[in-house]
PDB file of N, CA and C in Angstrom:
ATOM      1  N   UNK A   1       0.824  -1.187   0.000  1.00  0.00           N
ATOM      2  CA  UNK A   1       0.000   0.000   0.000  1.00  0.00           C
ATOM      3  C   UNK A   1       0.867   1.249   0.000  1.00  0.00           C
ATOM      4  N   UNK A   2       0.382   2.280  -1.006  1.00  0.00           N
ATOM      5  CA  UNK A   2       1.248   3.395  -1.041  1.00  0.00           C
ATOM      6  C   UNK A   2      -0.019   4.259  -0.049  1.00  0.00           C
ATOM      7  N   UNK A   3       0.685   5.597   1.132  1.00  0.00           N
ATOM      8  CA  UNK A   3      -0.393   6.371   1.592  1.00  0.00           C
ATOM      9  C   UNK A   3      -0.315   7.485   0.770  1.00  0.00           C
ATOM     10  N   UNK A   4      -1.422   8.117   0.099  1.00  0.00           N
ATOM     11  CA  UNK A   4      -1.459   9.368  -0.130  1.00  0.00           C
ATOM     12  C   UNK A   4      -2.030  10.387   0.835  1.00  0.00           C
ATOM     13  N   UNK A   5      -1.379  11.523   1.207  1.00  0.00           N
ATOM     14  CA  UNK A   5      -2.165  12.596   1.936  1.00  0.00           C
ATOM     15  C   UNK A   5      -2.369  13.727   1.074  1.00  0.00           C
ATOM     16  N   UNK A   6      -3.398  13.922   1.281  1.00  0.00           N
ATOM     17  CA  UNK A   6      -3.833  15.524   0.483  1.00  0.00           C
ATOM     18  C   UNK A   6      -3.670  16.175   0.958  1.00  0.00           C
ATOM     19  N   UNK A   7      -3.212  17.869   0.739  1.00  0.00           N
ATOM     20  CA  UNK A   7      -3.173  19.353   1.592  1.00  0.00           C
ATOM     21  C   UNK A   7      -3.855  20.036   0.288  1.00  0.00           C
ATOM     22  N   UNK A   8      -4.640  20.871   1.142  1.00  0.00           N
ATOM     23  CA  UNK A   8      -5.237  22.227   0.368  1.00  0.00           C
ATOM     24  C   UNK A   8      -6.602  21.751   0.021  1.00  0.00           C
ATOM     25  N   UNK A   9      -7.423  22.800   0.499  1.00  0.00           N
ATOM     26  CA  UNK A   9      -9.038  22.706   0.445  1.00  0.00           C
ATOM     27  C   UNK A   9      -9.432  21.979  -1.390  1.00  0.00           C
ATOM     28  N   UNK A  10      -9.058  22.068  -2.026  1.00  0.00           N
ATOM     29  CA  UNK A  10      -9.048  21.915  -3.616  1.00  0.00           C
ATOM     30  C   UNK A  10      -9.276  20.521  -3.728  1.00  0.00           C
ATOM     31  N   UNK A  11      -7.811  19.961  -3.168  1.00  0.00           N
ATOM     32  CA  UNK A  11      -7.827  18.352  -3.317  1.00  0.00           C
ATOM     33  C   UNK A  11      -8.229  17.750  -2.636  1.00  0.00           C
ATOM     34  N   UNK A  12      -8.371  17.918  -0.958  1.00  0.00           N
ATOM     35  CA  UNK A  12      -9.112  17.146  -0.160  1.00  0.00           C
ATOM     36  C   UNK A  12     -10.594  17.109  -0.329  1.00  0.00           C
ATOM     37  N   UNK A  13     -11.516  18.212  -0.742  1.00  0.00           N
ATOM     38  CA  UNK A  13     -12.641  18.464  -1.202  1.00  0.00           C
ATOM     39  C   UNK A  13     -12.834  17.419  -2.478  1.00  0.00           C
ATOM     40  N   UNK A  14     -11.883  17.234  -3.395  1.00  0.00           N
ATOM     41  CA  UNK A  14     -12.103  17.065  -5.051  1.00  0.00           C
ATOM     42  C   UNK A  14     -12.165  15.118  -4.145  1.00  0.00           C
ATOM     43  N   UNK A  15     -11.459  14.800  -3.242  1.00  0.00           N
ATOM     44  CA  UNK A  15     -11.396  13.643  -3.377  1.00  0.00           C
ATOM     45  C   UNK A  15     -12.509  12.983  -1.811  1.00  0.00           C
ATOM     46  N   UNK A  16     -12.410  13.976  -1.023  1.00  0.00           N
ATOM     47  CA  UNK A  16     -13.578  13.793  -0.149  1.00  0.00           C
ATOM     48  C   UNK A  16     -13.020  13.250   1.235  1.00  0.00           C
ATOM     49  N   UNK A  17     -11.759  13.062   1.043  1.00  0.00           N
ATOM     50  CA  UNK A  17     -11.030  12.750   2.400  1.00  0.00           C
ATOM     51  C   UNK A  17      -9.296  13.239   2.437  1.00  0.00           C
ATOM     52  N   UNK A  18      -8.508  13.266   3.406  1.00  0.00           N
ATOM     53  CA  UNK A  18      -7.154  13.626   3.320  1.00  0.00           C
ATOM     54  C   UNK A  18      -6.189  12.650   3.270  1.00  0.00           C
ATOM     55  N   UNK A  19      -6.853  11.780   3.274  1.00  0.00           N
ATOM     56  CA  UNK A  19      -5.513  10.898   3.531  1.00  0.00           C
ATOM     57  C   UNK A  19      -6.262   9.280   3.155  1.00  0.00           C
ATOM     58  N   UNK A  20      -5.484   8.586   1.923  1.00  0.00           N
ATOM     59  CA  UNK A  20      -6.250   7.192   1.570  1.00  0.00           C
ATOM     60  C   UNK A  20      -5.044   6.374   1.063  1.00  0.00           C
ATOM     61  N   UNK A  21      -5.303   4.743   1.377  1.00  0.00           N
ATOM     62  CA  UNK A  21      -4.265   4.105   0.980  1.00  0.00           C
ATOM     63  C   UNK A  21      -3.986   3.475  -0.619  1.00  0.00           C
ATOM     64  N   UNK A  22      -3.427   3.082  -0.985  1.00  0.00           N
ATOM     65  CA  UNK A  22      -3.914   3.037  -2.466  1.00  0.00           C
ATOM     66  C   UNK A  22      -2.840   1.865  -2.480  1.00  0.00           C
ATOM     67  N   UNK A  23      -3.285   0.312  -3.287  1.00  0.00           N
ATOM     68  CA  UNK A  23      -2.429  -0.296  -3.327  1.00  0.00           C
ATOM     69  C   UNK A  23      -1.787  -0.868  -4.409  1.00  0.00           C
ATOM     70  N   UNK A  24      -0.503  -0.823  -4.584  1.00  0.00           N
ATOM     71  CA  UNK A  24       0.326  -1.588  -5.657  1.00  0.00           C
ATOM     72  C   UNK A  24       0.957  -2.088  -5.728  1.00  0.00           C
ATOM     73  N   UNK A  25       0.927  -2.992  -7.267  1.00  0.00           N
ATOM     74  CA  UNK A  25       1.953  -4.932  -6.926  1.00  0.00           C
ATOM     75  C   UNK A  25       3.270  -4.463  -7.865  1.00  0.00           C
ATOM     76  N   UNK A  26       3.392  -3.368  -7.603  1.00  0.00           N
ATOM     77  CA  UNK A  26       4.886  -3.051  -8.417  1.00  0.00           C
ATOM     78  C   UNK A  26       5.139  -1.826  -8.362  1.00  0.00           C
ATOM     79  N   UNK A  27       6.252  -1.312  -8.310  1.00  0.00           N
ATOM     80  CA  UNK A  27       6.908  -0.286  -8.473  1.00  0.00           C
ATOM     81  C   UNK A  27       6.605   0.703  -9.388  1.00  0.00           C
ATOM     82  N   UNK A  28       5.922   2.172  -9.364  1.00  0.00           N
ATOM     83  CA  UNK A  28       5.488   2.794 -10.584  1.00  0.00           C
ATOM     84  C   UNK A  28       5.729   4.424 -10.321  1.00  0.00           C
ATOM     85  N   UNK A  29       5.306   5.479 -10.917  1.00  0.00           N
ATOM     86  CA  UNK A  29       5.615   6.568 -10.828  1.00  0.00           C
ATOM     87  C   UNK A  29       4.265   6.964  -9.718  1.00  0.00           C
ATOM     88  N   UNK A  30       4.240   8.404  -9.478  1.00  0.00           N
ATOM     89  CA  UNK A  30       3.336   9.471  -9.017  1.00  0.00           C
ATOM     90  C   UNK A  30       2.179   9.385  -9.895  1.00  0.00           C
ATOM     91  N   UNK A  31       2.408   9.965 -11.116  1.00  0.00           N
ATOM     92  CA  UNK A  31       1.634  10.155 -12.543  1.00  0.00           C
ATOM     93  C   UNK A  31       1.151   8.813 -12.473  1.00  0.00           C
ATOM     94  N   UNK A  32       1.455   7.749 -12.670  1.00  0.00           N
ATOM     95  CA  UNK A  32       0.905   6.053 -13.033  1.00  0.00           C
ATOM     96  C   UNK A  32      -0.495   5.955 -11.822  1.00  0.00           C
ATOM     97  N   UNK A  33       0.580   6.341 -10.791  1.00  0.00           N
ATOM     98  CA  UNK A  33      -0.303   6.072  -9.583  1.00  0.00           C
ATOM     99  C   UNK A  33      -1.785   6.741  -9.769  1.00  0.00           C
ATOM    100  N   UNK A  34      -1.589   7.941  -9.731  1.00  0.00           N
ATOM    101  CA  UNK A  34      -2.838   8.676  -9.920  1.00  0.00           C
ATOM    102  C   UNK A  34      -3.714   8.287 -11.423  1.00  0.00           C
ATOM    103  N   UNK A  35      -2.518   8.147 -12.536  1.00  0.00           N
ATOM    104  CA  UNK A  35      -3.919   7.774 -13.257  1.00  0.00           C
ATOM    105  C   UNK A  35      -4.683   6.311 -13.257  1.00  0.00           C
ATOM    106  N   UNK A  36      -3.701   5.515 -12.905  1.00  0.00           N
ATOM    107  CA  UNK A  36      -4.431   3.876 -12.524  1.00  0.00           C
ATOM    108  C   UNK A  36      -5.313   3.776 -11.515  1.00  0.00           C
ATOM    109  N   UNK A  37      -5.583   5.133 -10.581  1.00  0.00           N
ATOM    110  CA  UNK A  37      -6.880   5.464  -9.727  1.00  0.00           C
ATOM    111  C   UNK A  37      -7.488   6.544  -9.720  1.00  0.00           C
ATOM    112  N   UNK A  38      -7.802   6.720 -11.324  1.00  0.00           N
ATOM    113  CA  UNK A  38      -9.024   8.102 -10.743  1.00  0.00           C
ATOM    114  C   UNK A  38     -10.042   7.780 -10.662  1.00  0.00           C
ATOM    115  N   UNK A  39     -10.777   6.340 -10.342  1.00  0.00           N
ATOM    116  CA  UNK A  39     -12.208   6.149  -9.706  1.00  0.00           C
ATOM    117  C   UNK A  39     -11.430   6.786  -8.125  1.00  0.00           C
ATOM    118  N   UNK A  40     -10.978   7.007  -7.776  1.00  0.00           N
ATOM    119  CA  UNK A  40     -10.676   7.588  -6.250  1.00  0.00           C
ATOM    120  C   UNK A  40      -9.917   8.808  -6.324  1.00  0.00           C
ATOM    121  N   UNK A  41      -8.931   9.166  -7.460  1.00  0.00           N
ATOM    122  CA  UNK A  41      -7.932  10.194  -7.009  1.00  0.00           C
ATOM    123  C   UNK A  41      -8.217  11.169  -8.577  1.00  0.00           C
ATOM    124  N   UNK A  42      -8.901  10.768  -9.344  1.00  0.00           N
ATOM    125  CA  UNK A  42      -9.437  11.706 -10.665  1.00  0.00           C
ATOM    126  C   UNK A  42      -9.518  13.315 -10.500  1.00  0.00           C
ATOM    127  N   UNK A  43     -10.159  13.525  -9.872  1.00  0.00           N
ATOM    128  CA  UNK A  43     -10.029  15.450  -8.862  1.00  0.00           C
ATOM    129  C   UNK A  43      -8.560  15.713  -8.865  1.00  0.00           C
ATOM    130  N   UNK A  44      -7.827  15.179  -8.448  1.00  0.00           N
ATOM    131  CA  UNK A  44      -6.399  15.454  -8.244  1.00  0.00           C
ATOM    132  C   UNK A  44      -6.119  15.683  -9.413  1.00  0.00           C
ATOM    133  N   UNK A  45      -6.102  15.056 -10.701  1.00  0.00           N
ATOM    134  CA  UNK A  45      -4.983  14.975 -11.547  1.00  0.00           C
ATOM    135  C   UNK A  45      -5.595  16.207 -12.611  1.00  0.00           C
ATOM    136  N   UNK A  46      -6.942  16.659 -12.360  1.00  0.00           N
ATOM    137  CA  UNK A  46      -6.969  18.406 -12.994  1.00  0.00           C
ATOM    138  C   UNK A  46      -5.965  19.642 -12.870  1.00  0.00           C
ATOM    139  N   UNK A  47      -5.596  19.143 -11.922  1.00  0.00           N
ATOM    140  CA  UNK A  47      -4.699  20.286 -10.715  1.00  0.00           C
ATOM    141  C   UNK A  47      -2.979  19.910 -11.165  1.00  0.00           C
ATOM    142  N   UNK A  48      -3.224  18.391 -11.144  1.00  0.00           N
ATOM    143  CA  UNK A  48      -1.812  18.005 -11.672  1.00  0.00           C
ATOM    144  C   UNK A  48      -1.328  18.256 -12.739  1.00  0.00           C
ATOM    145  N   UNK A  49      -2.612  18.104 -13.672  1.00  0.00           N
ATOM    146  CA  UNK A  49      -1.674  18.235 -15.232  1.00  0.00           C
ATOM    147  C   UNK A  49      -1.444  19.750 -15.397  1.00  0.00           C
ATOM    148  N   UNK A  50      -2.162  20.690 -14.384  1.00  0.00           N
ATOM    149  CA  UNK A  50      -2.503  22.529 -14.971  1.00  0.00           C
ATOM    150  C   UNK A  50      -1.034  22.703 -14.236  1.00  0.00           C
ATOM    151  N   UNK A  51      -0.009  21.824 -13.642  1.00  0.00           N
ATOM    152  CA  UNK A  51       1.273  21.875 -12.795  1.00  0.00           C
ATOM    153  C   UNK A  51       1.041  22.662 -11.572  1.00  0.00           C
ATOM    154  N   UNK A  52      -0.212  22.577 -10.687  1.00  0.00           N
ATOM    155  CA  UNK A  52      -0.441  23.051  -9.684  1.00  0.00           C
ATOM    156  C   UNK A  52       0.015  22.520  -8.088  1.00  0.00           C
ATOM    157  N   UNK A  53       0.330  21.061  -8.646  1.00  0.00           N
ATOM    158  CA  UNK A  53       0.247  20.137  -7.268  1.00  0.00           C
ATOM    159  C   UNK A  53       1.619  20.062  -6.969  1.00  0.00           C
ATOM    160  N   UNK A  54       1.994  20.325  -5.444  1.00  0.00           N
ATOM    161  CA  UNK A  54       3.704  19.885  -5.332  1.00  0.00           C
ATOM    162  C   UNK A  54       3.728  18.543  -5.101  1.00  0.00           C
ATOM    163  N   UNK A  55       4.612  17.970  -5.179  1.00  0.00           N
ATOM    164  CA  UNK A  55       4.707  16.118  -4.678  1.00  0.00           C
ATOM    165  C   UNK A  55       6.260  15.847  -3.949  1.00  0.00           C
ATOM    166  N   UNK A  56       5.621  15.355  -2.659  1.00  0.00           N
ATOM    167  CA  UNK A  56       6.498  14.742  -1.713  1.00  0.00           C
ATOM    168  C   UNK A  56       6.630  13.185  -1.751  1.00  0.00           C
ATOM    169  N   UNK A  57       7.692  12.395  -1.772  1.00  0.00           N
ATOM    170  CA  UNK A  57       7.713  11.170  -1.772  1.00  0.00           C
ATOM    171  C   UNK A  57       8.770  10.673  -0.493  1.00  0.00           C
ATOM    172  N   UNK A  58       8.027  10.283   0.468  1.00  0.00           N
ATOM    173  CA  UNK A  58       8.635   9.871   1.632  1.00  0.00           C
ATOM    174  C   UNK A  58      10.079  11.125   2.004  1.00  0.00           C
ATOM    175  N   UNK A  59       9.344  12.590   2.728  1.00  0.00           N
ATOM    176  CA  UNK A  59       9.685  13.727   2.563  1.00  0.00           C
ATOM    177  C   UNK A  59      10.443  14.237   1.818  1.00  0.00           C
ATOM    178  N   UNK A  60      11.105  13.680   0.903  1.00  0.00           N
ATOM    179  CA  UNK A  60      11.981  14.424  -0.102  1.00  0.00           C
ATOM    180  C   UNK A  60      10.618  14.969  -1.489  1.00  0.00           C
ATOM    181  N   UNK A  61      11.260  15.848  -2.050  1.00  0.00           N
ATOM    182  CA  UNK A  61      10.864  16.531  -2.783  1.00  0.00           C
ATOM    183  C   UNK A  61      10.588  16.044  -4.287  1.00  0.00           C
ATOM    184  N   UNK A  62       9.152  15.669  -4.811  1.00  0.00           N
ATOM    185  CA  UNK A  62       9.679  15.134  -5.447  1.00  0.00           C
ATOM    186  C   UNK A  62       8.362  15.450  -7.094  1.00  0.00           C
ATOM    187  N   UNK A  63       8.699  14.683  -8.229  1.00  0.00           N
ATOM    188  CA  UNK A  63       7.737  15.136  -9.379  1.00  0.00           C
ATOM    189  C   UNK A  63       6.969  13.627  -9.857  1.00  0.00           C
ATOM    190  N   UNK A  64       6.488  14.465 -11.104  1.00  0.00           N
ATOM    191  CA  UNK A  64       5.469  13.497 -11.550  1.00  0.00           C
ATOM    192  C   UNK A  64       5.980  12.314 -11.748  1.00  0.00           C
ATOM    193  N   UNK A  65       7.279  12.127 -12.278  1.00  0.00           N
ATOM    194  CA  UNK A  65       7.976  10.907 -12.359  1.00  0.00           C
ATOM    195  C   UNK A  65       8.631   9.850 -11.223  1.00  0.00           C
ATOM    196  N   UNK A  66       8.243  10.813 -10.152  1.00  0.00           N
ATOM    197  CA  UNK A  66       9.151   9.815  -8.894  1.00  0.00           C
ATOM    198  C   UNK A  66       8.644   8.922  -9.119  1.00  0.00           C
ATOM    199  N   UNK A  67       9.494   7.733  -8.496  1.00  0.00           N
ATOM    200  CA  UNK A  67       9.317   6.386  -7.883  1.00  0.00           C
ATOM    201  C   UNK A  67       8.543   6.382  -7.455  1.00  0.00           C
ATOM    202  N   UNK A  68       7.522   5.459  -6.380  1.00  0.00           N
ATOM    203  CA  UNK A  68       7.020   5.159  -5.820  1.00  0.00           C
ATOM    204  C   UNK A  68       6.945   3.620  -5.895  1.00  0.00           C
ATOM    205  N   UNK A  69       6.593   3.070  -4.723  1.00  0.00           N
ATOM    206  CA  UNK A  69       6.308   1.623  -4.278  1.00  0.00           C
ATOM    207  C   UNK A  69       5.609   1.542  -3.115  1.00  0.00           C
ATOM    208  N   UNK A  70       5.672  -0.086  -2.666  1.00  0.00           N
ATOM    209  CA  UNK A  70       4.748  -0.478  -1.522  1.00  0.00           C
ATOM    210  C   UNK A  70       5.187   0.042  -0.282  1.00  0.00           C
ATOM    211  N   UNK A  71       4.424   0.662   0.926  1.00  0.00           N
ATOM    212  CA  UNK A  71       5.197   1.546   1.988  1.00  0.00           C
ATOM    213  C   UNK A  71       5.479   3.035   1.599  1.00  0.00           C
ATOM    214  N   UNK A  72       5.378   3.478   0.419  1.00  0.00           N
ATOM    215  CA  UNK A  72       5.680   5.066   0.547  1.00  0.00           C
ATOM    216  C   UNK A  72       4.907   5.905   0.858  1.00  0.00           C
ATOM    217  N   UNK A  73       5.395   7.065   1.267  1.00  0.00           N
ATOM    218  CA  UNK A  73       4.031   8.270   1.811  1.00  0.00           C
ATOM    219  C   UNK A  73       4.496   9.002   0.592  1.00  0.00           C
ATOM    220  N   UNK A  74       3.597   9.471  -0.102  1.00  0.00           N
ATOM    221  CA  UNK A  74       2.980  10.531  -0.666  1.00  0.00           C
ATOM    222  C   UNK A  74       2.469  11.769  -0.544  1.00  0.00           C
ATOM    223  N   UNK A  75       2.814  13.085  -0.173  1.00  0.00           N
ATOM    224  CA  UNK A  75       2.515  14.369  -0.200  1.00  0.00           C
ATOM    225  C   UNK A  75       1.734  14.949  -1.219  1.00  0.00           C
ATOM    226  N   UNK A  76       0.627  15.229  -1.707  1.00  0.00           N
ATOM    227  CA  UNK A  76       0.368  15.746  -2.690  1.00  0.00           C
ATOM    228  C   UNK A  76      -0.428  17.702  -1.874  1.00  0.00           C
ATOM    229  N   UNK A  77       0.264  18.751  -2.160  1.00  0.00           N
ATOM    230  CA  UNK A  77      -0.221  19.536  -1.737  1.00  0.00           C
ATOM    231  C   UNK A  77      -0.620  20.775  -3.490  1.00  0.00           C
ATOM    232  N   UNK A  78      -1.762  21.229  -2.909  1.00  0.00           N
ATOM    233  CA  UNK A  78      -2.068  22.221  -4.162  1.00  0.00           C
ATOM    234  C   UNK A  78      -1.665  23.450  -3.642  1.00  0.00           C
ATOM    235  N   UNK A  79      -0.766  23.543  -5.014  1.00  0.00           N
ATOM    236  CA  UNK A  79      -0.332  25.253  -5.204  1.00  0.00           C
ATOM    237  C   UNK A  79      -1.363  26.350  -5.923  1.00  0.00           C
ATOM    238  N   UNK A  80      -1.774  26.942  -4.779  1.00  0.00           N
ATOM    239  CA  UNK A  80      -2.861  28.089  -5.630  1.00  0.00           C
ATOM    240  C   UNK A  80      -1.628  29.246  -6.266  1.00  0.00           C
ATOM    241  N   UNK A  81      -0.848  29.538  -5.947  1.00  0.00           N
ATOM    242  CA  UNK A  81      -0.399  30.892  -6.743  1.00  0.00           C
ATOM    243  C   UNK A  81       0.805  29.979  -7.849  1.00  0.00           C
ATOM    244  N   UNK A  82       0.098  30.683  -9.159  1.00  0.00           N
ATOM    245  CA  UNK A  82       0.854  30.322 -10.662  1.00  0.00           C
ATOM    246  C   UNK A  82       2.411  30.754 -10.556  1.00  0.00           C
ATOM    247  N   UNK A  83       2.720  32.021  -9.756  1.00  0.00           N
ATOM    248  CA  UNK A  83       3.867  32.712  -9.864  1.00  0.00           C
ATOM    249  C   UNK A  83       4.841  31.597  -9.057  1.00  0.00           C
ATOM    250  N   UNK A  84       4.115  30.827  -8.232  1.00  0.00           N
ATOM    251  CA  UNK A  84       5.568  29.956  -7.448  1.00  0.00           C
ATOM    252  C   UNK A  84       5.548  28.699  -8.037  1.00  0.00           C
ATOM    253  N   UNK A  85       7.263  28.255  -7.780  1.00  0.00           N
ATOM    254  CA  UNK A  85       7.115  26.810  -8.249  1.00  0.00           C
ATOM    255  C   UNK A  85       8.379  26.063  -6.894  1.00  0.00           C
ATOM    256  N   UNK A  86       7.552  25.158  -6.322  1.00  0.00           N
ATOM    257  CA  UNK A  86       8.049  24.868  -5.077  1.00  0.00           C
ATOM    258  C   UNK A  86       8.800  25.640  -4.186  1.00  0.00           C
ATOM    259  N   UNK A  87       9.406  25.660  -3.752  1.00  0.00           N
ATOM    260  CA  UNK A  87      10.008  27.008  -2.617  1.00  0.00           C
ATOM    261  C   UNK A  87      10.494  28.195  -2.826  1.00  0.00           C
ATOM    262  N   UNK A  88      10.432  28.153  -4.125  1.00  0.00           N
ATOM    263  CA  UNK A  88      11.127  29.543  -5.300  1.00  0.00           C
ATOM    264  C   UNK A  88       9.773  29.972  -5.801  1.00  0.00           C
ATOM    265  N   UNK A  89       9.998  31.827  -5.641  1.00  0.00           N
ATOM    266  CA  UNK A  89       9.365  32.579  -5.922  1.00  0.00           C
ATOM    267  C   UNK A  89       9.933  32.902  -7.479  1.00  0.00           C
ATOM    268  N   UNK A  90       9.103  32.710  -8.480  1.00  0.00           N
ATOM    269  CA  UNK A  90       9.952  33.327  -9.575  1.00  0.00           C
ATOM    270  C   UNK A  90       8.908  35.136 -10.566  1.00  0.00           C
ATOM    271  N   UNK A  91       9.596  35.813 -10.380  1.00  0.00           N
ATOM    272  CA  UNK A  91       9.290  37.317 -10.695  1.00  0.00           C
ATOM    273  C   UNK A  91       9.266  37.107 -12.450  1.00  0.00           C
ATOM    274  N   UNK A  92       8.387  37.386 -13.108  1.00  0.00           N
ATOM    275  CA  UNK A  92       8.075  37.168 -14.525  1.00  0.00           C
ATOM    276  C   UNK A  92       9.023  38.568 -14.754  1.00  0.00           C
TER     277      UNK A  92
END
């Protein structure tokens, strides 16, 4: 079982709870993960593809392509402001 937790009114709303286990028999990305469950995690991946969502993979920092496997925590938090992209402010 991989855990996902949601942050930000957007995604916990879109999916109806904060935190759900999701399980898999192999090793796959973030992106795989979410799209091999959007009968449960579908809300999320609006946000994902518009590059809104940050992604944590067992606290390191991480993207659509991380790893993931059985036992990992998952961070998925929504970024409302377009101007930032993870801890960097970037000035157009």
């Amino acid at each position: 079982m991989v855990t996902i937790q949601l942050f930000g009114h957007a995604l916990r709303d879109g999916v109806g709870e904060s935190e759900l286990a999701v399980a898999v028999d192999r090793p796959t990305t973030v992106r795989k993960l979410l799209e091999t469950n959007q009968d449960r995690l579908g809300p999320v991946l609006e946000y994902f593809n518009k590059g809104e969502v940050l992604v944590t993979v067992n606290r390191k920092v991480g993207t659509q392509d991380s790893a993931v496997k059985d036992g990992d925590i998952v961070k998925l938090t929504h970024q409302v402001h377009h101007s930032y992209e993870g801890a960097r402010w970037h000035n157009p």
